[in-house]
Protein backbone atom coordinates (compact mmCIF):
# COMPACT_ATOMS: atom_id res chain seq x y z
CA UNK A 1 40.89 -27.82 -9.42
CA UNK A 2 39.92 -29.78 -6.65
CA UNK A 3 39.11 -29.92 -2.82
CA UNK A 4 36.46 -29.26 -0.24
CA UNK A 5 34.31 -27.33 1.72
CA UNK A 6 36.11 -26.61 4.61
CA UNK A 7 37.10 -23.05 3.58
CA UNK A 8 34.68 -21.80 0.67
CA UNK A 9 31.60 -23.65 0.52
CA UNK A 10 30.20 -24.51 -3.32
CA UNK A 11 28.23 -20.95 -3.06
CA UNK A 12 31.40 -19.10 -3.22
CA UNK A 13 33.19 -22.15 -5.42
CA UNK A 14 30.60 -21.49 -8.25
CA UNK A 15 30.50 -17.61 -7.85
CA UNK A 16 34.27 -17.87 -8.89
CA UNK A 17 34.13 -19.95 -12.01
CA UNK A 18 30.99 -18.44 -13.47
CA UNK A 19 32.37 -14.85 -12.87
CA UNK A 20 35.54 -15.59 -14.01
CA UNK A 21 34.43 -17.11 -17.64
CA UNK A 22 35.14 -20.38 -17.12
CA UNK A 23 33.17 -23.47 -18.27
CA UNK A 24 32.78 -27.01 -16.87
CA UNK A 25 31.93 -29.35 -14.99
CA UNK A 26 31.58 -28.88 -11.36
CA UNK A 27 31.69 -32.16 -9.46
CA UNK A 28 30.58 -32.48 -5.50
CA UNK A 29 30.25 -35.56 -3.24
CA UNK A 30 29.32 -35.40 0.32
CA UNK A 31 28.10 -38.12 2.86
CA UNK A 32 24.41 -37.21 1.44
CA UNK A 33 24.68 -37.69 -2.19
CA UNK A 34 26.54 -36.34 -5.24
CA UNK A 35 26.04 -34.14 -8.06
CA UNK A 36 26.77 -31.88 -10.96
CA UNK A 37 26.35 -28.48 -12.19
CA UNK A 38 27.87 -27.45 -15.67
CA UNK A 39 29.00 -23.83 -16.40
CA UNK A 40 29.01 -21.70 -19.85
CA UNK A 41 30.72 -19.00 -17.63
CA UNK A 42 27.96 -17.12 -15.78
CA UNK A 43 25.35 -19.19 -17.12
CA UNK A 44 24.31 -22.55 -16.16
CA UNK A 45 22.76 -25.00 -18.27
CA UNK A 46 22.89 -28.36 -16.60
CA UNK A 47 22.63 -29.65 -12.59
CA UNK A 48 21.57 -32.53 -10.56
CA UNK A 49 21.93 -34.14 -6.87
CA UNK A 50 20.76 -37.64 -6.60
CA UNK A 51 17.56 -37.82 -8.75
CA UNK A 52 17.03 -33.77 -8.25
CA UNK A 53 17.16 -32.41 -11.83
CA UNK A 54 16.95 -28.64 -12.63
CA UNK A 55 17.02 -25.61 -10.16
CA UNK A 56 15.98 -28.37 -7.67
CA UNK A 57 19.73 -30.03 -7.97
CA UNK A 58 21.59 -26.76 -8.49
CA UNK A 59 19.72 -25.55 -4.74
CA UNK A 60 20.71 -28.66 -2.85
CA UNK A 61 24.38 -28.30 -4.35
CA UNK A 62 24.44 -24.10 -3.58
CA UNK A 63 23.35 -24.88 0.00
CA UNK A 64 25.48 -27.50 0.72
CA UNK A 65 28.00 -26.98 3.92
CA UNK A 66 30.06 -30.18 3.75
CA UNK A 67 31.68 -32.32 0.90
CA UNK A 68 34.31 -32.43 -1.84
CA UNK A 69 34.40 -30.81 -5.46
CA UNK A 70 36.16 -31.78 -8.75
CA UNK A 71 36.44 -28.84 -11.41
CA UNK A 72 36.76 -30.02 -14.73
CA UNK A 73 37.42 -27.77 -17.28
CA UNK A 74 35.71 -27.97 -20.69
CA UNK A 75 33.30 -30.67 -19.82
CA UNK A 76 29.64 -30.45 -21.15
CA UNK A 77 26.26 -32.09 -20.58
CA UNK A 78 23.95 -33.44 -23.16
CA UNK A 79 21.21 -32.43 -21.23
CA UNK A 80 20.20 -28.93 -20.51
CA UNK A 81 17.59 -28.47 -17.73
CA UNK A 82 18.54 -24.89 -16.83
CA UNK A 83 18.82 -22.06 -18.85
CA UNK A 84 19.42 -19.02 -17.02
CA UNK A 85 22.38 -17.11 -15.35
CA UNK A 86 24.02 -18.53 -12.10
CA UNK A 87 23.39 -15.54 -10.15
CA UNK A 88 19.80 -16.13 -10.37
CA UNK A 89 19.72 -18.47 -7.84
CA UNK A 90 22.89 -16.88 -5.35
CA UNK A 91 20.27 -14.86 -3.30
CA UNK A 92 18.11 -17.90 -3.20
CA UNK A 93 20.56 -19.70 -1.78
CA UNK A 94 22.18 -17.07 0.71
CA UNK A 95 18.68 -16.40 2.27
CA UNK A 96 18.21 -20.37 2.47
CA UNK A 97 21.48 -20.35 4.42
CA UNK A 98 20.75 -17.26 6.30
CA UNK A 99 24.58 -16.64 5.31
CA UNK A 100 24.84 -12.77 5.43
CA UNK A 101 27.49 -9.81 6.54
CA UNK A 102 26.68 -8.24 9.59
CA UNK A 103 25.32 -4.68 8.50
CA UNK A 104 24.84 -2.05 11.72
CA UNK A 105 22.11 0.79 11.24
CA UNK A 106 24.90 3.42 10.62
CA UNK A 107 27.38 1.71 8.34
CA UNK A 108 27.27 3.27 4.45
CA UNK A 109 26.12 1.08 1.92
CA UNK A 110 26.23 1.62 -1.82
CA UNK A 111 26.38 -0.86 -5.20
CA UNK A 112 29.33 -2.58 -6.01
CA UNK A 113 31.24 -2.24 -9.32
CA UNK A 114 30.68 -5.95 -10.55
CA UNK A 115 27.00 -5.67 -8.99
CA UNK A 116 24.63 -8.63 -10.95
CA UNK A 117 21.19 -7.03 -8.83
CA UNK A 118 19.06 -7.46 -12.07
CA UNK A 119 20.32 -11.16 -12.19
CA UNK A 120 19.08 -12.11 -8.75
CA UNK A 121 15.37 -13.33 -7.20
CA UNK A 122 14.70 -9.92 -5.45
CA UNK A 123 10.91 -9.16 -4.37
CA UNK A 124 9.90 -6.24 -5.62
CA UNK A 125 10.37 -4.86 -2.31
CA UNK A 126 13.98 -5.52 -1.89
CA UNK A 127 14.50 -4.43 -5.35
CA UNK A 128 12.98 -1.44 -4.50
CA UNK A 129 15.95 -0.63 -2.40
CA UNK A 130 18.43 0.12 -4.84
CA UNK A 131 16.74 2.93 -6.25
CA UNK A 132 18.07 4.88 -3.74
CA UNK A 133 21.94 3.49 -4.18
CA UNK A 134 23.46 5.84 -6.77
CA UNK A 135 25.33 7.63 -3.95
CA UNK A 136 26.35 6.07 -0.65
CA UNK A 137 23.76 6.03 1.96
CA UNK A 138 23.45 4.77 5.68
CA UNK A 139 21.38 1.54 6.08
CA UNK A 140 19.04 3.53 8.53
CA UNK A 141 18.49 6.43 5.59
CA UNK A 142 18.35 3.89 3.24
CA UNK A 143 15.53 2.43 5.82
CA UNK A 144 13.72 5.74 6.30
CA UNK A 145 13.57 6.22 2.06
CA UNK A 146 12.58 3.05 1.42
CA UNK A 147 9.99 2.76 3.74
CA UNK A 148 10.98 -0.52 4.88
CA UNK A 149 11.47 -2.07 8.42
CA UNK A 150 14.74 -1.17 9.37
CA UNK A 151 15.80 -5.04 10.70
CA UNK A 152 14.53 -6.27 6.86
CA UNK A 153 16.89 -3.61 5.38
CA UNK A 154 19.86 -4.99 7.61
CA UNK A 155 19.14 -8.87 6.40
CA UNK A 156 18.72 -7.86 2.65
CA UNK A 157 21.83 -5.86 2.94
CA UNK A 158 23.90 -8.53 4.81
CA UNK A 159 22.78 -11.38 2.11
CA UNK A 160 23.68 -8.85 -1.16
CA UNK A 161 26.93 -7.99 0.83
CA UNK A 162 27.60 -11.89 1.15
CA UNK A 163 27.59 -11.85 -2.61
CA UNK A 164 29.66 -9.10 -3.56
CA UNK A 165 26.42 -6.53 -5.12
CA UNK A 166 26.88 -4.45 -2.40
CA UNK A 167 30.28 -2.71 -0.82
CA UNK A 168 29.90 -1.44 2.93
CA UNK A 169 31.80 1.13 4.46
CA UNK A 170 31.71 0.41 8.27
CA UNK A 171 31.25 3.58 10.32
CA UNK A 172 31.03 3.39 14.45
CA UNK A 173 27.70 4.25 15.82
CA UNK A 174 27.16 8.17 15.66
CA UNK A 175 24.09 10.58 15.90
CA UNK A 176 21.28 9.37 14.02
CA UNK A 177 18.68 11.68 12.51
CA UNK A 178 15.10 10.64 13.64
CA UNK A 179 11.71 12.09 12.84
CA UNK A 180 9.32 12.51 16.23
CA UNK A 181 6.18 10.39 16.46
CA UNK A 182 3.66 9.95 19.26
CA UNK A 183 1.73 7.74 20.96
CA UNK A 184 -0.34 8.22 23.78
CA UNK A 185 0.19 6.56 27.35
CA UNK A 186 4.00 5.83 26.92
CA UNK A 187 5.90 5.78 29.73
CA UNK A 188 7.76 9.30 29.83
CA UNK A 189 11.07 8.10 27.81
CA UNK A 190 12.33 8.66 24.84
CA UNK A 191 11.83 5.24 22.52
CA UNK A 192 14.29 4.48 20.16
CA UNK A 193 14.51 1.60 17.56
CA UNK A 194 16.49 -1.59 19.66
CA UNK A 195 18.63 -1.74 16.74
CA UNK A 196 20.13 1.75 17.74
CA UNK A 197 20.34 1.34 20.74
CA UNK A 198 22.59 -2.25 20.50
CA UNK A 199 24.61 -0.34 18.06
CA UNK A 200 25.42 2.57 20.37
CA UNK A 201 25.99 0.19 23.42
CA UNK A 202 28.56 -2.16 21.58
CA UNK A 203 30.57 0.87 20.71
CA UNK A 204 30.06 3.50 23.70
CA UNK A 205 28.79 1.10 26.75
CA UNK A 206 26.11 1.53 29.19
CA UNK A 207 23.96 4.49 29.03
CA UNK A 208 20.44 5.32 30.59
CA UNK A 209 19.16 8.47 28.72
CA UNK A 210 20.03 10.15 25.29
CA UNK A 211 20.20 13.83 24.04
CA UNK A 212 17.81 15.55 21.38
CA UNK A 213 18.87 18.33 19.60
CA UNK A 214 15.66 20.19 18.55
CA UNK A 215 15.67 24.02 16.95
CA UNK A 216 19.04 25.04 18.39
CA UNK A 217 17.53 23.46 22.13
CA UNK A 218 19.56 19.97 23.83
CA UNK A 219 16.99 17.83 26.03
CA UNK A 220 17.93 14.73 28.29
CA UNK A 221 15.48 12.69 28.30
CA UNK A 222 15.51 8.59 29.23
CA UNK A 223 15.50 6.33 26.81
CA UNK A 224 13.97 2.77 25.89
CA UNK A 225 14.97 0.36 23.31
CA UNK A 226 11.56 -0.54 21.44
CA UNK A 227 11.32 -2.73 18.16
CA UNK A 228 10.77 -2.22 14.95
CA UNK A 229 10.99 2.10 15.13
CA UNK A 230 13.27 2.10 12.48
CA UNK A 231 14.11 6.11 12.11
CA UNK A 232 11.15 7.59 14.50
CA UNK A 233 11.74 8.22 17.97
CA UNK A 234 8.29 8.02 19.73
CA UNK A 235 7.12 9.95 22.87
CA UNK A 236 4.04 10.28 24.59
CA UNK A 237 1.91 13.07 24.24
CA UNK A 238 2.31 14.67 27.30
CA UNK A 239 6.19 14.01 26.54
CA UNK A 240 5.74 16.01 23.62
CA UNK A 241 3.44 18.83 25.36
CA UNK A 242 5.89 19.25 28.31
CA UNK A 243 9.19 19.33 26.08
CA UNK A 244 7.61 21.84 23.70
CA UNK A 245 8.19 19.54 20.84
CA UNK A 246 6.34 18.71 17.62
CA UNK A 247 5.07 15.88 16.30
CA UNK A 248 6.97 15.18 12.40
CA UNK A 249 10.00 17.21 13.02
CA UNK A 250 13.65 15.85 13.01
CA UNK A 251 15.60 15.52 15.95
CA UNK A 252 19.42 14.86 16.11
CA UNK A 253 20.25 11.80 19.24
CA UNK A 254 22.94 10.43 19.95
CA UNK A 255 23.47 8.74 23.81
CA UNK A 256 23.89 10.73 26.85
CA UNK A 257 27.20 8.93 28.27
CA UNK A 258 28.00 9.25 31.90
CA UNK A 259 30.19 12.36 32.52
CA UNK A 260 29.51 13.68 29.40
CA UNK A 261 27.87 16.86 28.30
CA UNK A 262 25.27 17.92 25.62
């Protein structure tokens, strides 16, 4: 087994062989150096690039982009400088790269059948995540239970969905459930994470205000992308004393498109 990098880069190469039992050496070369990294299936016991030894060698190799590889099967090292599953290191690598799926706010997420999560360097915030993964669950729920930042949620979910521990199940932008918060001296429009909105424009096209659906009531009320809101929508508090509204409750938006009615 033998070629390069032009279609699956050693990340993917590796991922292969150690999932699929096999052991060996892997051989690269590339106009920077060459190297090794030997395989007992999903574990890895031996690498090096140049005079990198260790997890040092094995990172340079994962994050390579260009280069040739040799597989040979059976072959063993007498040294062992690495003694843990390959795995370990994927996420590493993949948030090295910045080499992720592109996960929107309302596409369903949930663990993967040949998921390896407990293998791989997660904080204990991303790990934290997957508590909340035994059903299917929109990225921007899954932001809202977590607690975390809903563009963090999006990049950990794009790099475990690079490696095949998470399945997605894309869904076009839709009403999103979002809890009221205030803040005083806004201008009067409704503020909405910028994620959301980039979502909803990619898929519906240019739109100025939005509809809230509040105890059985619709609103129109201009809107404003604003960062990092994750699943609030903030108003001011006049905005709040004028609509009737109250700060904490749930609110169903989706865009108000031209033509269209509530």
């Amino acid at each position: 087994m033998e070629g390069t990098f032009e279609l699956l880069g050693p990340l993917d190469l590796l991922q292969l062989i150690a999932r699929g039992g096999r052991q060996g050496s892997f051989q690269v070369i590339s106009q920077n150096g060459k190297g090794q990294v030997f395989l007992h299936g999903p574990l890895v016991s031996h690498a090096y690039w140049g005079v990198l030894e260790g997890e040092e060698g094995l990172m340079e190799i994962l994050t390579l982009r260009q280069g040739r590889f040799r597989f040979v099967q059976g072959a063993e090292s007498e040294k062992r400088t690495i003694d843990k599953r390959l795995d370990y290191y994927l996420f590493r690598a993949v948030r090295q790269l910045d080499d992720r799926v592109e996960v929107g706010p309302f596409d369903l997420v949930g663990l993967s059948s040949n998921s390896s999560i407990g293998h791989l360097t997660l904080s204990p915030k991303e790990l934290s995540l997957f508590t909340h993964l035994s059903k299917k669950i929109s990225a921007l729920e899954l932001s809202a239970k977590s607690g975390q930042p809903l563009h963090k949620v999006l990049t950990i979910l794009g790099h475990l969905a690079r490696l095949g521990s998470v399945e997605l199940e894309r869904r076009a932008p839709r009403t999103a459930k979002l809890t009221l918060s205030i803040q005083d001296d806004l201008p009067p429009f409704a503020h909405v994470d910028a994620l959301l909105i980039r979502a909803w424009l990619s898929h519906f096209g240019r739109f100025d205000s939005v509809y809230l659906r509040s105890n059985g009531r619709t609103l129109t009320l201009g809107v404003r992308a604003t960062e990092n809101l994750g699943d609030k929508l903030m108003l001011s508090t006049e905005q709040l004393i004028l609509h009737g509204l109250t700060a904490g409750e749930e609110l169903l938006v989706w865009p108000a498109l031209p033509g269209s009615q509530p």
